[in-house]
N, C-alpha and C. Protein backbone atom coordinates (compact mmCIF):
# COMPACT_ATOMS: atom_id res chain seq x y z
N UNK A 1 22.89 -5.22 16.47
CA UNK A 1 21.44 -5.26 16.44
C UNK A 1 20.93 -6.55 17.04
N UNK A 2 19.82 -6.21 17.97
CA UNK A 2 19.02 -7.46 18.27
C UNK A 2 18.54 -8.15 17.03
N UNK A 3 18.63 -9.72 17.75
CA UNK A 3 17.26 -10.97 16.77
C UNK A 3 15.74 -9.99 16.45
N UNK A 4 15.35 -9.00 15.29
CA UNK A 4 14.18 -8.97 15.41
C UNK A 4 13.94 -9.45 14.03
N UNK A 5 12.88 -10.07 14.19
CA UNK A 5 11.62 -9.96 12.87
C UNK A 5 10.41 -9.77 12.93
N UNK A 6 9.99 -10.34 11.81
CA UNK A 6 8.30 -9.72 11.56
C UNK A 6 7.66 -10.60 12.63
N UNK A 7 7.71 -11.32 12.74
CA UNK A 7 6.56 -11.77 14.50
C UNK A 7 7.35 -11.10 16.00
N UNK A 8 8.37 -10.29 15.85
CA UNK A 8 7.99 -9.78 16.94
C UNK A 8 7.09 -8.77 17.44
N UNK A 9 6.90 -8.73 18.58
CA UNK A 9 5.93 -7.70 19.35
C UNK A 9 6.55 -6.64 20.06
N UNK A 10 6.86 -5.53 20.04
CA UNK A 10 7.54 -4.21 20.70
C UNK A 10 6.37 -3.57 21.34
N UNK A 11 6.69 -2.68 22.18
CA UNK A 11 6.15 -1.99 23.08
C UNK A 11 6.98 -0.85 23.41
N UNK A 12 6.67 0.41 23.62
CA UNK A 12 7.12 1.57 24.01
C UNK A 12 7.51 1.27 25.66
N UNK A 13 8.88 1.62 25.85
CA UNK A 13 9.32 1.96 27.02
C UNK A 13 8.35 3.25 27.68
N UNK A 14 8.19 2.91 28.74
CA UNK A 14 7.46 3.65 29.74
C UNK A 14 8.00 4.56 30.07
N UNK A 15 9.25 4.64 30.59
CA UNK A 15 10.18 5.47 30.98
C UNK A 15 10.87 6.77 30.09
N UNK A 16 10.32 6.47 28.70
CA UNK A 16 10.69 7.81 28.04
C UNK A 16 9.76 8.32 27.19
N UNK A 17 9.77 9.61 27.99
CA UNK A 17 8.90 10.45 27.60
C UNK A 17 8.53 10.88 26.25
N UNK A 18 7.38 11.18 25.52
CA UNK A 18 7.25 11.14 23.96
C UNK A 18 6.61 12.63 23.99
N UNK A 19 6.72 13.19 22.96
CA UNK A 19 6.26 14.35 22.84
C UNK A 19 6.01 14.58 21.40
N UNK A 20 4.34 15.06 20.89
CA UNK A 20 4.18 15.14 19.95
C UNK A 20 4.21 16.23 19.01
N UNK A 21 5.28 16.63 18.32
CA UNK A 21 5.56 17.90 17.05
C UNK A 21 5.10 17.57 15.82
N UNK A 22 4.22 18.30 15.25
CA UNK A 22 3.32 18.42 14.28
C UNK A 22 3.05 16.66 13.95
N UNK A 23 3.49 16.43 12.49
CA UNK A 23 3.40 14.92 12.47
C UNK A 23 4.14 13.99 13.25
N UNK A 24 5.60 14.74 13.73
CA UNK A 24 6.20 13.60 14.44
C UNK A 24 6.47 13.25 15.58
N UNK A 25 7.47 12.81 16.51
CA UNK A 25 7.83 12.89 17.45
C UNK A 25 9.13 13.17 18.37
N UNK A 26 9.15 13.49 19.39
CA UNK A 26 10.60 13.53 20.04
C UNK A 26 10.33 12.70 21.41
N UNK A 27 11.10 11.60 21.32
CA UNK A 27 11.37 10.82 22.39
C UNK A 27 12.38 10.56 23.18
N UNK A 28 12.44 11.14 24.73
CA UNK A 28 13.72 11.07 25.51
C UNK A 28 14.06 9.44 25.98
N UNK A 29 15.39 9.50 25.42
CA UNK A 29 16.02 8.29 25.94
C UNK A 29 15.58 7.74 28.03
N UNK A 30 15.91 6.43 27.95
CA UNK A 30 15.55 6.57 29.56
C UNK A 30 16.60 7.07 30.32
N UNK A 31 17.63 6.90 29.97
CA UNK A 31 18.67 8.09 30.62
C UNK A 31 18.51 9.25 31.03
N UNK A 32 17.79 9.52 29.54
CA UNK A 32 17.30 10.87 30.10
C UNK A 32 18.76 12.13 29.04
N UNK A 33 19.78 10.90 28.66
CA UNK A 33 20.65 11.96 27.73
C UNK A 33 20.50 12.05 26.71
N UNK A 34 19.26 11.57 26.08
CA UNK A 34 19.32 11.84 24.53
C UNK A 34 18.40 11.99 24.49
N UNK A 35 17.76 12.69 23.39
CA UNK A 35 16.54 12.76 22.42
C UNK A 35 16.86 11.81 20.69
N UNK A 36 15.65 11.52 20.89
CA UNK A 36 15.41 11.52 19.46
C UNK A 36 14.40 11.15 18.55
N UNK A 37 14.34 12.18 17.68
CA UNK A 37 13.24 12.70 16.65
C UNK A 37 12.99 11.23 15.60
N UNK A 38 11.66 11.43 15.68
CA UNK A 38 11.14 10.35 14.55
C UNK A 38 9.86 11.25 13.65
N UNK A 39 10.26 11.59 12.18
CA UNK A 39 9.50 11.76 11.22
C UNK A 39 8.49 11.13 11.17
N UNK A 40 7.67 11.87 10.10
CA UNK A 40 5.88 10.88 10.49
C UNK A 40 5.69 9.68 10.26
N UNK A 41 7.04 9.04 9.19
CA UNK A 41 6.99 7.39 9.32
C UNK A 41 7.20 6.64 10.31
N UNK A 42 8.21 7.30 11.16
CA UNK A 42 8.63 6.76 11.82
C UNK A 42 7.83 7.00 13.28
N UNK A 43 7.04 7.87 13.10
CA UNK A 43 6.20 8.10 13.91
C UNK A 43 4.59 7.45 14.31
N UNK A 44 4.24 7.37 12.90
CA UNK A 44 3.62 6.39 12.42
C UNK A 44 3.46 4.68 13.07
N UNK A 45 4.79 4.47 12.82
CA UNK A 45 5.13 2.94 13.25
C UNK A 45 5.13 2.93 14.62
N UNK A 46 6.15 3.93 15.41
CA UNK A 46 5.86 3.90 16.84
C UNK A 46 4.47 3.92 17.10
N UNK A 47 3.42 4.42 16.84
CA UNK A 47 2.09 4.83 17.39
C UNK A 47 1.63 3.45 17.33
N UNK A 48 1.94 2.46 16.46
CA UNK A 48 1.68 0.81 15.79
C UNK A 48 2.12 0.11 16.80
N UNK A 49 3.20 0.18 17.65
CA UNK A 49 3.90 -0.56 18.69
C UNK A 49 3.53 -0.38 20.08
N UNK A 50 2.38 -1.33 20.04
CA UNK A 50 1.49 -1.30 21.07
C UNK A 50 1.40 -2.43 21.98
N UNK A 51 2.56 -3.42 22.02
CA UNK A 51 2.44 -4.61 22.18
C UNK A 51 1.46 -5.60 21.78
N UNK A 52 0.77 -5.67 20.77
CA UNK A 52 -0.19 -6.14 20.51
C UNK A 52 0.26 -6.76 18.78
N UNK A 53 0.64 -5.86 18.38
CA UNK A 53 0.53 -6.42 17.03
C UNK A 53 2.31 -6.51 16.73
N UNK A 54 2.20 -7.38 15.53
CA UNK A 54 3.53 -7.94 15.66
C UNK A 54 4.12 -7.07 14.46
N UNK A 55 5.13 -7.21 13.79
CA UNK A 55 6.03 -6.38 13.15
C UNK A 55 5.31 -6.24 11.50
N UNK A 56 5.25 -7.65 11.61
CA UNK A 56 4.41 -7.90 10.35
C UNK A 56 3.34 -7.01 10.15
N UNK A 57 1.98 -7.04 11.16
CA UNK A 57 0.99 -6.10 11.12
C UNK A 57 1.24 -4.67 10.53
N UNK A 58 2.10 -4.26 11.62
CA UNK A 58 2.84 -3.11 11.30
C UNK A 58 2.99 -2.63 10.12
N UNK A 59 3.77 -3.37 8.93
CA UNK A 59 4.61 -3.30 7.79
C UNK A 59 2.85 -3.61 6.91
N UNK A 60 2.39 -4.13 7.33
CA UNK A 60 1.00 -4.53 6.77
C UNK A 60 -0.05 -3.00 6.69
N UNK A 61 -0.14 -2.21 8.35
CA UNK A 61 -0.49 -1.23 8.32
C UNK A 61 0.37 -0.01 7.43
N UNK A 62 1.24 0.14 7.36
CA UNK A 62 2.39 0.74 6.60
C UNK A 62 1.96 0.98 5.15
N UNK A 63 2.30 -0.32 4.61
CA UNK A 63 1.79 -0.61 2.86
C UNK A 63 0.26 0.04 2.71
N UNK A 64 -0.82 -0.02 4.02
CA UNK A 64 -2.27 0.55 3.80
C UNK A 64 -1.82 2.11 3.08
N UNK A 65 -1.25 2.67 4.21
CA UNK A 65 -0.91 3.97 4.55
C UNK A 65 -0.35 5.05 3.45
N UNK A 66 0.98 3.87 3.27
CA UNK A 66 1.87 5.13 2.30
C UNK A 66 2.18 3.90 0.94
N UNK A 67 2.80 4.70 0.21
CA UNK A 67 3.34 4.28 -1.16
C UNK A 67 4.48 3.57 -1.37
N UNK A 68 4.21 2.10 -0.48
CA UNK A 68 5.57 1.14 -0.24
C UNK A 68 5.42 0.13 -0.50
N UNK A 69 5.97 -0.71 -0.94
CA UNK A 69 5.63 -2.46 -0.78
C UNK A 69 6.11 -3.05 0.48
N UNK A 70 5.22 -4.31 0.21
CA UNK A 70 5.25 -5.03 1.76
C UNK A 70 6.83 -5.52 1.90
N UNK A 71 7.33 -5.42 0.95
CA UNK A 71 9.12 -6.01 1.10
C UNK A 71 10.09 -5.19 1.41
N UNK A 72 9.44 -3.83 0.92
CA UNK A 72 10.35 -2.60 1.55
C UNK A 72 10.06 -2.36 3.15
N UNK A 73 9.01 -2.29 3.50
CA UNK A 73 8.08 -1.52 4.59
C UNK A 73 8.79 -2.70 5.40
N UNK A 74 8.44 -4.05 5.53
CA UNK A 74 9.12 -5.21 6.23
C UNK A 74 10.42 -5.14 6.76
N UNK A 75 11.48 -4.76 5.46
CA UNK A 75 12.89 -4.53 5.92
C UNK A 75 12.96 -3.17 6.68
N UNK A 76 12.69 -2.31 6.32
CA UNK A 76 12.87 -1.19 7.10
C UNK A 76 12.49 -1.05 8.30
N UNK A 77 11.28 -1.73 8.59
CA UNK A 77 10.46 -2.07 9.90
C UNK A 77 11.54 -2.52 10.89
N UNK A 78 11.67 -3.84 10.24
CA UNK A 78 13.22 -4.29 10.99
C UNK A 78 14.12 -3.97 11.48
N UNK A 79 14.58 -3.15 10.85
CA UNK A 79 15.91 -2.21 10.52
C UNK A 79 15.74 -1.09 11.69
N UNK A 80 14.31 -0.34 11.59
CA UNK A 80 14.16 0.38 12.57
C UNK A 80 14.04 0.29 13.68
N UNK A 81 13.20 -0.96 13.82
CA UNK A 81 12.84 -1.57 15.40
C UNK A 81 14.32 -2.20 16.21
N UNK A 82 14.64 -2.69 15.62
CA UNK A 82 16.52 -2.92 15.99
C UNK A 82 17.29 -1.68 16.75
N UNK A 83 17.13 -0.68 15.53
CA UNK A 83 17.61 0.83 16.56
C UNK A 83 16.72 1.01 17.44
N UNK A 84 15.25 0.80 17.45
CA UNK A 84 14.76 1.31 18.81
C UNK A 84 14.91 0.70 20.21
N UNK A 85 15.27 -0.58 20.21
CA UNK A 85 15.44 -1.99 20.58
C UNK A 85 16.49 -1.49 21.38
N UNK A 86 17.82 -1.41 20.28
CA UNK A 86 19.38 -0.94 21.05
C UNK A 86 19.15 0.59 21.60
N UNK A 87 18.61 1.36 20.95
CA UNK A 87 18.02 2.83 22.23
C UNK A 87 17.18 2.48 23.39
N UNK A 88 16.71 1.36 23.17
CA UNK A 88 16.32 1.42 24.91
C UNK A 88 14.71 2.09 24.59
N UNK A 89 14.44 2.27 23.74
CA UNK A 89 12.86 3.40 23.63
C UNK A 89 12.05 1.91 23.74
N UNK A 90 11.90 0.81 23.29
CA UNK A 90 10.92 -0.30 22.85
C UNK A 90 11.43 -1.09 23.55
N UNK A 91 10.57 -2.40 24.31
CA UNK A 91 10.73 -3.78 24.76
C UNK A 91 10.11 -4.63 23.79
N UNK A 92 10.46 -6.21 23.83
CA UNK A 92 9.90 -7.00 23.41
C UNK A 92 8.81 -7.24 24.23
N UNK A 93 7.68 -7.26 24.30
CA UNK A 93 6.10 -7.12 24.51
C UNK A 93 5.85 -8.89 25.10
């Protein structure tokens, strides 16, 4: 896993295509050989990763949203943005 934390800034790769199913999403790798599905949390957070706001915000918008604390929502944030990071779907902004 990449260095991320809560002040970083991510951004959606350009190059792979997103497609929206009911609450969530399916996003093609830039390869182009994979897919992969993100549930409405996780869908959620991508829609948040706008290069603009930093991880923190995020985990900040998160806790508004659903039924989490800011210490859970934070680590997981992390945790997730790391896999999106090593998939190639997100840049650092």
């Amino acid at each position: 896993m990449r260095n991320i934390d809560l002040d970083t800034i991510l951004v959606p790769n350009t190059a792979c295509p997103v497609r929206e199913i009911g609450d969530g999403l399916i996003i093609m790798a830039p390869t182009g050989t994979a897919t992969h599905t993100l549930e409405e949390i996780g869908a959620f957070v991508w829609r948040h990763l706008d290069g603009q706001r930093t991880l923190r915000q995020v985990a900040e918008a998160l806790v508004g949203e659903y039924d989490v604390t800011f210490d859970a929502a934070a680590k997981d944030i992390c945790d997730f943005a790391s896999q999106l990071v090593d998939a190639e779907l997100v840049a650092r902004s």
